[in-house]
N, C-alpha and C. Protein backbone atom coordinates (compact mmCIF):
# COMPACT_ATOMS: atom_id res chain seq x y z
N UNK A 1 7.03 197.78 130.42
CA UNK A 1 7.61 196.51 130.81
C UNK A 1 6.56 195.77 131.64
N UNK A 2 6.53 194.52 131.45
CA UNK A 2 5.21 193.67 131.78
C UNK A 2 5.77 192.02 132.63
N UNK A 3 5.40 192.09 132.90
CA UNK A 3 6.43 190.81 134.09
C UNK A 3 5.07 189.93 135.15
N UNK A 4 5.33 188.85 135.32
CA UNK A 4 4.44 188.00 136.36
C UNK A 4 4.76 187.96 137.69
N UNK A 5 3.67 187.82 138.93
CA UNK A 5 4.47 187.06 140.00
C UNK A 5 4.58 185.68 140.21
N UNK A 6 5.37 184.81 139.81
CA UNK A 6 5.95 183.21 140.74
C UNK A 6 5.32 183.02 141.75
N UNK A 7 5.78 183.76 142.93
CA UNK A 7 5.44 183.58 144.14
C UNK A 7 5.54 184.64 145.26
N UNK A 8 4.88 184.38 146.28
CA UNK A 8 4.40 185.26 147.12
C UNK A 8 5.08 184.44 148.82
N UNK A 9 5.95 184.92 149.11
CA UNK A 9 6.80 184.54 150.01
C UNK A 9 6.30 185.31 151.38
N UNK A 10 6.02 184.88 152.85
CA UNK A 10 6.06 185.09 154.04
C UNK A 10 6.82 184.88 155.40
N UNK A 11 6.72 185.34 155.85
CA UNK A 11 8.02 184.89 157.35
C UNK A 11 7.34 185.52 158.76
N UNK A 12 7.61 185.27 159.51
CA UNK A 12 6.89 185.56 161.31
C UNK A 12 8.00 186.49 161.68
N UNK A 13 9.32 185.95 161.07
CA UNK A 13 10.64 186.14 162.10
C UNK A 13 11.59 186.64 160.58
N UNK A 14 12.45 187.58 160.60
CA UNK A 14 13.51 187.89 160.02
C UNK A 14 14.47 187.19 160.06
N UNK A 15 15.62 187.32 159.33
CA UNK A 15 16.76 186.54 158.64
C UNK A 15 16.28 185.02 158.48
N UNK A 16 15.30 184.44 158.45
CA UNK A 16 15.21 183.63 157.76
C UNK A 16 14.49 183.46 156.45
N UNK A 17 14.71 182.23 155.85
CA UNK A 17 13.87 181.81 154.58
C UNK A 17 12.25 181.79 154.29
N UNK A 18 11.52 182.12 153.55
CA UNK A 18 10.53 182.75 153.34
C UNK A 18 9.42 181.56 153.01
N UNK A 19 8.57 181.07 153.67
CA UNK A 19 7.74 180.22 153.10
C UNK A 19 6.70 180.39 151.75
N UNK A 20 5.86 179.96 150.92
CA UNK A 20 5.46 180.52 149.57
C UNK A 20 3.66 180.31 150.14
N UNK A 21 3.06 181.17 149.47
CA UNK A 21 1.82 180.93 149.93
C UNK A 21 0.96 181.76 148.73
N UNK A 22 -0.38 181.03 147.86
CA UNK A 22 -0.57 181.79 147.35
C UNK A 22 -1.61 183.26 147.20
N UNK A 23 -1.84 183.47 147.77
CA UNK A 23 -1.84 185.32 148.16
C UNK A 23 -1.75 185.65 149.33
N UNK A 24 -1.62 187.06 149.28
CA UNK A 24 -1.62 187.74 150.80
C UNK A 24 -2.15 189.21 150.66
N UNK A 25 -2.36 189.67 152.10
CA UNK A 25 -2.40 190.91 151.97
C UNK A 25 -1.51 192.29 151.60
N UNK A 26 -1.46 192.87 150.64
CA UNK A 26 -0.67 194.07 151.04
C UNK A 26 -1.25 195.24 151.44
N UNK A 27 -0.92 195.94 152.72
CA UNK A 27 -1.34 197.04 153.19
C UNK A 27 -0.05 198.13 152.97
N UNK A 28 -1.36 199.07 152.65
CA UNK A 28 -1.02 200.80 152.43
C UNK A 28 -0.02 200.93 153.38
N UNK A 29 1.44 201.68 153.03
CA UNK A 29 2.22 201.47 154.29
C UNK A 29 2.71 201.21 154.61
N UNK A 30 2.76 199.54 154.94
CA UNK A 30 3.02 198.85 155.73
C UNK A 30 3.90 197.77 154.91
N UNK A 31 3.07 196.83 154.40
CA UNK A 31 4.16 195.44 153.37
C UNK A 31 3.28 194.35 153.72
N UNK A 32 3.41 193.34 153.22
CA UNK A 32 2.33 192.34 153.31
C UNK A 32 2.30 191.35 154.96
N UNK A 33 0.86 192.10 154.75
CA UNK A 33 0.25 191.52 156.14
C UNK A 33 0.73 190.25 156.89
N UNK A 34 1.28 190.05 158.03
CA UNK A 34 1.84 188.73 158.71
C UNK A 34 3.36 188.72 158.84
N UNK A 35 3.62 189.25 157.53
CA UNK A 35 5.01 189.67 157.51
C UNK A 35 5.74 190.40 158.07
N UNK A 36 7.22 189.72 158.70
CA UNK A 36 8.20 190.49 159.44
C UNK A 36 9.29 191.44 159.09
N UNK A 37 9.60 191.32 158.03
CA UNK A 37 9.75 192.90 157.48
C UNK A 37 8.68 193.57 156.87
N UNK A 38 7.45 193.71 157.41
CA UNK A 38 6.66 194.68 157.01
C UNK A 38 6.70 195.81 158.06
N UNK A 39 6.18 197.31 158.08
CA UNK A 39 6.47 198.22 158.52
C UNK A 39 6.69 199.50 158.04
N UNK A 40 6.65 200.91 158.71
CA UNK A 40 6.51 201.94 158.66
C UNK A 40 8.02 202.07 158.52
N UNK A 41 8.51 201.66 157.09
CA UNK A 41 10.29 202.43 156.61
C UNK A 41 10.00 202.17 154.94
N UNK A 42 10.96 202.28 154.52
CA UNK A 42 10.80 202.38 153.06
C UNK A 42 11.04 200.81 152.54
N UNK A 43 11.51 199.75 153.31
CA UNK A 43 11.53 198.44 152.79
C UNK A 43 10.66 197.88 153.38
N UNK A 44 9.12 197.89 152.57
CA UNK A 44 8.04 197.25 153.12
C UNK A 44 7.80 195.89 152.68
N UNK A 45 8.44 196.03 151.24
CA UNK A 45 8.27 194.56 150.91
C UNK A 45 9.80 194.25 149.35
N UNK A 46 10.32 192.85 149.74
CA UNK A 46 11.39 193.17 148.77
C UNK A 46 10.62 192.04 147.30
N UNK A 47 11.37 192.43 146.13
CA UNK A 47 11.58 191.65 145.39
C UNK A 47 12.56 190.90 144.65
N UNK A 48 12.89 189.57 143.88
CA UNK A 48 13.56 189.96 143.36
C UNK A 48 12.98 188.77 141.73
N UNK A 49 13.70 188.69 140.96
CA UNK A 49 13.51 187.57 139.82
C UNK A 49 13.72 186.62 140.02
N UNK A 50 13.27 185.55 139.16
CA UNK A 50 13.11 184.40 139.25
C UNK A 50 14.52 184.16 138.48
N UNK A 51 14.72 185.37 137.61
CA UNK A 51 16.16 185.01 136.87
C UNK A 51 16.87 185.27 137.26
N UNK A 52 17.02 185.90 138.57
CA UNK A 52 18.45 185.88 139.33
C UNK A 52 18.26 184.90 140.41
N UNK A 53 16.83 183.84 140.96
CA UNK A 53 17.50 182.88 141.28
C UNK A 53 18.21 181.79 140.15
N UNK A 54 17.79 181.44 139.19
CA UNK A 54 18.18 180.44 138.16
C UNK A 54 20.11 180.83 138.16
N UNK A 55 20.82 182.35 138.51
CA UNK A 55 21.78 182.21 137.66
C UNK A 55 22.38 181.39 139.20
N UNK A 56 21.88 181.77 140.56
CA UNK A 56 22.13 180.93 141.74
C UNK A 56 22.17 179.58 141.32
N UNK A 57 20.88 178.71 140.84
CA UNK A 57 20.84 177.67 140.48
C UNK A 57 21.75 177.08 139.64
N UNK A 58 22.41 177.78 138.47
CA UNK A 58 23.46 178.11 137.61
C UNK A 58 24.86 176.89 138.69
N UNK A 59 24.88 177.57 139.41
CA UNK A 59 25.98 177.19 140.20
C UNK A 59 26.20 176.06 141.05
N UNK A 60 24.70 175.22 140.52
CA UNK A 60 24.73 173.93 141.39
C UNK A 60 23.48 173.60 142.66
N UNK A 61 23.21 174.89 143.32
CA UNK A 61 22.55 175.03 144.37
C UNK A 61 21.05 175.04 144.06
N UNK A 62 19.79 173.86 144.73
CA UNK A 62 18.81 173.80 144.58
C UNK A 62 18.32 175.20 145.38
N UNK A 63 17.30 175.81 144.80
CA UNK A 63 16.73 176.87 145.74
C UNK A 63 15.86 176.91 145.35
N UNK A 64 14.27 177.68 145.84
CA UNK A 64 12.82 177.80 145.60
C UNK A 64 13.14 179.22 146.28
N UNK A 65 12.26 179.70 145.80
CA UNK A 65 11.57 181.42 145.53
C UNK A 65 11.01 181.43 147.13
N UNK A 66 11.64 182.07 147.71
CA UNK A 66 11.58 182.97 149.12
C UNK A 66 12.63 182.18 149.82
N UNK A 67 13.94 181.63 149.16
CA UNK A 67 14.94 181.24 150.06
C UNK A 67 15.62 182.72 150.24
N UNK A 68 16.01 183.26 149.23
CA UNK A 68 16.09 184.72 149.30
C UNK A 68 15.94 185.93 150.23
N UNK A 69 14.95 185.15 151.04
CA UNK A 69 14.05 186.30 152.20
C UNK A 69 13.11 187.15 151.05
N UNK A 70 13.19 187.31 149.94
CA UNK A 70 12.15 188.03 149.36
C UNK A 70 10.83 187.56 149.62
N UNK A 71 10.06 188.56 149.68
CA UNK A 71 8.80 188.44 149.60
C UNK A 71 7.45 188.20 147.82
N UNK A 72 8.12 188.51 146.87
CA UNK A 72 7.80 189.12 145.54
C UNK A 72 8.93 188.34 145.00
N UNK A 73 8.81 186.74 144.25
CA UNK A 73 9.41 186.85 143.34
C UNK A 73 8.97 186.80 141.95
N UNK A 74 9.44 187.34 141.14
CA UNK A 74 8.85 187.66 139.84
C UNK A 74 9.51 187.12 138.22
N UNK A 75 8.80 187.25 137.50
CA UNK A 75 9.23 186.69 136.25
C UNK A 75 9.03 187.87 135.20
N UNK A 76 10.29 187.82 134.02
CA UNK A 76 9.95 189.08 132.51
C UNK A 76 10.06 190.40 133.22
N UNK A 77 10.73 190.57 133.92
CA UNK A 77 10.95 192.13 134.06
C UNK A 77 12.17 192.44 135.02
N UNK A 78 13.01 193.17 134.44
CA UNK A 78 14.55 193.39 134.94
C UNK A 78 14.41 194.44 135.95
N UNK A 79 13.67 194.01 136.96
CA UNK A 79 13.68 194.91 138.12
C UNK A 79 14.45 195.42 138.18
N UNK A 80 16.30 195.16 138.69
CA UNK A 80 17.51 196.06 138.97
C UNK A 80 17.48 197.39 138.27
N UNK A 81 17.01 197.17 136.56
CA UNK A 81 17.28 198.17 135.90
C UNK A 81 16.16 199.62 136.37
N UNK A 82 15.19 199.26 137.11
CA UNK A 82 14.59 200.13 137.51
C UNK A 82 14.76 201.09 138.39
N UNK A 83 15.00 202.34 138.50
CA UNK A 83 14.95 203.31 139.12
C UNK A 83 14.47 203.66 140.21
N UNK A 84 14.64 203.84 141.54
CA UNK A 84 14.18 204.25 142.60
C UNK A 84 12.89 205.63 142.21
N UNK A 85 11.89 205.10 142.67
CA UNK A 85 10.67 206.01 142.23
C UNK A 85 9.89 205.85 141.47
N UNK A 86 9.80 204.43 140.80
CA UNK A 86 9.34 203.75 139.93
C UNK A 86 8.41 203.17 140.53
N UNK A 87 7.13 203.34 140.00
CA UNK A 87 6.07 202.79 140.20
C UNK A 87 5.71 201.67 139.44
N UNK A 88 5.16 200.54 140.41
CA UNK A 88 4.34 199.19 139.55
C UNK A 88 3.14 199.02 139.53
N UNK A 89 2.37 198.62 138.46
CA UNK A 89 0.77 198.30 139.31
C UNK A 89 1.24 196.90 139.37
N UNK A 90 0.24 196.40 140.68
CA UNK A 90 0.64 194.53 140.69
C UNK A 90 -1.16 193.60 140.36
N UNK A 91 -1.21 193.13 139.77
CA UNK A 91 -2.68 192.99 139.77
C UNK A 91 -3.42 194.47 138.92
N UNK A 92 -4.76 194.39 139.44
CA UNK A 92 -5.13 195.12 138.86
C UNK A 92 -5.70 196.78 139.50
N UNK A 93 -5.00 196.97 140.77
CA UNK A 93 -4.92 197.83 141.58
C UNK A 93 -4.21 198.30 143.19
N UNK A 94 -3.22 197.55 142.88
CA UNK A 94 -2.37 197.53 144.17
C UNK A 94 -1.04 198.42 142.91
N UNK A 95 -0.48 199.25 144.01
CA UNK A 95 0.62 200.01 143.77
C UNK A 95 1.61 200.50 144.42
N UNK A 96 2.71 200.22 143.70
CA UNK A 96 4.11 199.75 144.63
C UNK A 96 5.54 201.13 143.89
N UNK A 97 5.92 201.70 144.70
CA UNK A 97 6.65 202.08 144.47
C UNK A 97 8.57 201.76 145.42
N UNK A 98 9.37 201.65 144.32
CA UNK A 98 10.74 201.22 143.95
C UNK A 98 11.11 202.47 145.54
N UNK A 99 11.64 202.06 146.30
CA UNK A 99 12.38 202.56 147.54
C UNK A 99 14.08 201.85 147.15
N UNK A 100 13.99 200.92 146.84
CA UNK A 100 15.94 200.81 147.30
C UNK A 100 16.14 199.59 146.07
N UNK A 101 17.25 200.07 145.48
CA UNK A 101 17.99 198.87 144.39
C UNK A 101 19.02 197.99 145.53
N UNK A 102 18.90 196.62 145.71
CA UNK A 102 20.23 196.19 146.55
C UNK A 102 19.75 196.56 147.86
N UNK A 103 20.53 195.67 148.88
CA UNK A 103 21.50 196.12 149.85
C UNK A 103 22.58 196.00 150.38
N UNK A 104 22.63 195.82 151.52
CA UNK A 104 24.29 195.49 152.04
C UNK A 104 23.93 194.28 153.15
N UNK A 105 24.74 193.47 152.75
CA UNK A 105 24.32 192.56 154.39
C UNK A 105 25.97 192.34 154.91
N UNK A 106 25.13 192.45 156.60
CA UNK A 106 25.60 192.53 157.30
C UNK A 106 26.36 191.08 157.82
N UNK A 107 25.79 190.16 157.28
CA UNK A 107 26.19 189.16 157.87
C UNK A 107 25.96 187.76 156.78
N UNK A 108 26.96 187.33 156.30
CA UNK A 108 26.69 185.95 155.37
C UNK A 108 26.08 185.19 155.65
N UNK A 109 24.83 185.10 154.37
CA UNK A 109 23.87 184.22 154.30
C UNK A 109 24.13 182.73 154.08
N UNK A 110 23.31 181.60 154.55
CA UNK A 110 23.67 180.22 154.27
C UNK A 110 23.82 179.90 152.47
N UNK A 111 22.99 180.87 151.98
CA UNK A 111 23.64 180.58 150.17
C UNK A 111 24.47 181.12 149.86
N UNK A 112 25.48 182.64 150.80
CA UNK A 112 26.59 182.71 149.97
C UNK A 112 27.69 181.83 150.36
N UNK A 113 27.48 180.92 151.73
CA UNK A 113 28.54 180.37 151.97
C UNK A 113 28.67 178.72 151.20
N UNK A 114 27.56 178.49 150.53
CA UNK A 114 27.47 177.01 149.84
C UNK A 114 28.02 177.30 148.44
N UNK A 115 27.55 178.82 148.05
CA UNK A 115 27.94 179.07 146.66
C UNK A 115 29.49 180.61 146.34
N UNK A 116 29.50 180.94 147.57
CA UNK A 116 30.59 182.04 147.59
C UNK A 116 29.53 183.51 147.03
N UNK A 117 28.51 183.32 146.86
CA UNK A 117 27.71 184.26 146.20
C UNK A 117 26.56 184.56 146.73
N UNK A 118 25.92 185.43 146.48
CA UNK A 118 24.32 185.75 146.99
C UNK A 118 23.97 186.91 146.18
N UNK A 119 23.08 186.96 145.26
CA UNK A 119 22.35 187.94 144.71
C UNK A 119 21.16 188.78 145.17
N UNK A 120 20.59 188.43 146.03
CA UNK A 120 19.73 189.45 146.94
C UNK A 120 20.52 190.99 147.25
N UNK A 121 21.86 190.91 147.85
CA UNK A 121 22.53 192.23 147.44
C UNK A 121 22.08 192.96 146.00
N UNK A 122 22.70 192.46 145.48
CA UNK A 122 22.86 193.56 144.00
C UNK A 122 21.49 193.30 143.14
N UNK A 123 20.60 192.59 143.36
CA UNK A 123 19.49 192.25 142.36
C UNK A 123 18.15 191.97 142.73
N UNK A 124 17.89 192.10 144.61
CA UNK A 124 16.96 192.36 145.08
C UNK A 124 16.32 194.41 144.63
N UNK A 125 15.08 194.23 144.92
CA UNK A 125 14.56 195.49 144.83
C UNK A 125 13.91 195.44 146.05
N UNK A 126 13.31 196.72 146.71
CA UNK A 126 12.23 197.16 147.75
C UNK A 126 11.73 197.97 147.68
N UNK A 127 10.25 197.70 147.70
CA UNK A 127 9.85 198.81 147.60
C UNK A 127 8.36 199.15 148.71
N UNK A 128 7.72 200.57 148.76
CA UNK A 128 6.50 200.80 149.44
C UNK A 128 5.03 200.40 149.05
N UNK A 129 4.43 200.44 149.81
CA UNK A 129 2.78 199.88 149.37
C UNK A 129 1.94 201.57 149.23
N UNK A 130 1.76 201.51 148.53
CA UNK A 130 0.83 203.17 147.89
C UNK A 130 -0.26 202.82 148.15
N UNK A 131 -0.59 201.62 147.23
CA UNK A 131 -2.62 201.35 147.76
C UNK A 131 -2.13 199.56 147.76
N UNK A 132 -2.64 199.02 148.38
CA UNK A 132 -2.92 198.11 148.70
C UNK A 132 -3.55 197.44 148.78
N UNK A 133 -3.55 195.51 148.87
CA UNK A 133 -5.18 194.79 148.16
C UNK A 133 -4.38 193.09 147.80
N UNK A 134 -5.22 192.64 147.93
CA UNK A 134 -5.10 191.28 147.41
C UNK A 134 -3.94 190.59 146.83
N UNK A 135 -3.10 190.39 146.75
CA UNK A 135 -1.83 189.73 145.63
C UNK A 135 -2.08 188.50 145.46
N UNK A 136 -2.18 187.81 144.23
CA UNK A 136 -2.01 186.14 144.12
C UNK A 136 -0.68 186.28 143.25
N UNK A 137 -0.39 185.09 143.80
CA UNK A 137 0.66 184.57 142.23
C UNK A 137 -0.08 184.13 141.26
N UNK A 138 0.60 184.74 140.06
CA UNK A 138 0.09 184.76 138.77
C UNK A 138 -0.06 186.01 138.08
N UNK A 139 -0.34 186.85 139.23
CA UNK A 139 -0.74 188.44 139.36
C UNK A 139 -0.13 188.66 138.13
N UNK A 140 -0.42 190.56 137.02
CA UNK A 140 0.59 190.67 136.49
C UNK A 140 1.25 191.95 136.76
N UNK A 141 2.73 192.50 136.40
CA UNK A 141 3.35 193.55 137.26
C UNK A 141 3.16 194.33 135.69
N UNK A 142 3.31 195.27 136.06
CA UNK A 142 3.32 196.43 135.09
C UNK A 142 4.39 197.80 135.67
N UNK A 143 4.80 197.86 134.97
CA UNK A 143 5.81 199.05 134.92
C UNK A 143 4.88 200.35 134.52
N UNK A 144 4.69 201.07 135.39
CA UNK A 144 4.32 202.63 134.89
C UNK A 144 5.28 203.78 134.23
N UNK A 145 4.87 203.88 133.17
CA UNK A 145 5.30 205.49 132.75
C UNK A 145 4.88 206.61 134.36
N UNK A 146 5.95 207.80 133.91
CA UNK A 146 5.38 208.44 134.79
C UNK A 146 3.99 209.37 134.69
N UNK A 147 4.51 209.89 133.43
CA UNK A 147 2.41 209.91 133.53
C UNK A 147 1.07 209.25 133.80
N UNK A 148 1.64 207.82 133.89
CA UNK A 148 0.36 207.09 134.02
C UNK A 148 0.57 206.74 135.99
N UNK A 149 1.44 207.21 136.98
CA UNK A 149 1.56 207.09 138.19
C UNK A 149 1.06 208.51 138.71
């Protein structure tokens, strides 16, 4: 499975919206450099599709790629369906492995209360930085077999 990145989303401060910038660092570890959910846990950096913002958009609501809080949004590849332990290459040597499908929030976001909905729950991904390096948008994602991780 073969998929693009859109955009490359940043933040100083948590629970808010993600500004777009095109590349950044990702460190081994950690999650992309500058970034406030980056860190030593298993959600170093999230993603999610560009086609689960559109079905948001679906519903009326203008949005751009890191309203989400994602960091990674992406195009052609059904992240959700992926498996925790799933490795990506992003580019042509940065490698990311699948830590968490979803989460739970704790507290309603300003898009589920305009739209009654929010897909970052059920259709965000997160995952760890293995090796780390450069990201632009445009990048391309690749899905690994497990032999080839």
């Amino acid at each position: 499975m073969k998929g693009e990145i859109v955009s490359i989303n940043i933040s100083d401060k948590k629970g808010v919206k993600k500004k777009g910038v095109d590349e950044a660092l990702l460190v081994a570890d950690h999650g992309l450099e500058k970034d406030a959910h980056a860190g030593d846990w298993h959600r170093q950096v999230s993603l999610l599709a560009s086609e689960s913002i559109d079905k948001m958009r679906d519903k009326g609501l203008t949005l751009d790629a890191g309203d989400f809080a994602e960091n990674i949004t992406t195009r052609d590849i059904d992240l959700v369906s992926l498996p925790v332990g799933t490795r990506v290459r992003v580019g042509g040597e940065i490698l990311l492995e699948i830590s968490q499908i979803g989460k739970e929030c704790h507290e309603r976001c300003a898009i589920y209360y305009q739209a009654g909905d929010c897909v970052m729950p059920r259709e965000g991904v997160f995952a760890k930085v293995l090796k780390g390096g450069l990201v632009k948008k445009g990048d391309g994602l690749e899905v690994l077999q497990s032999e080839e991780a």
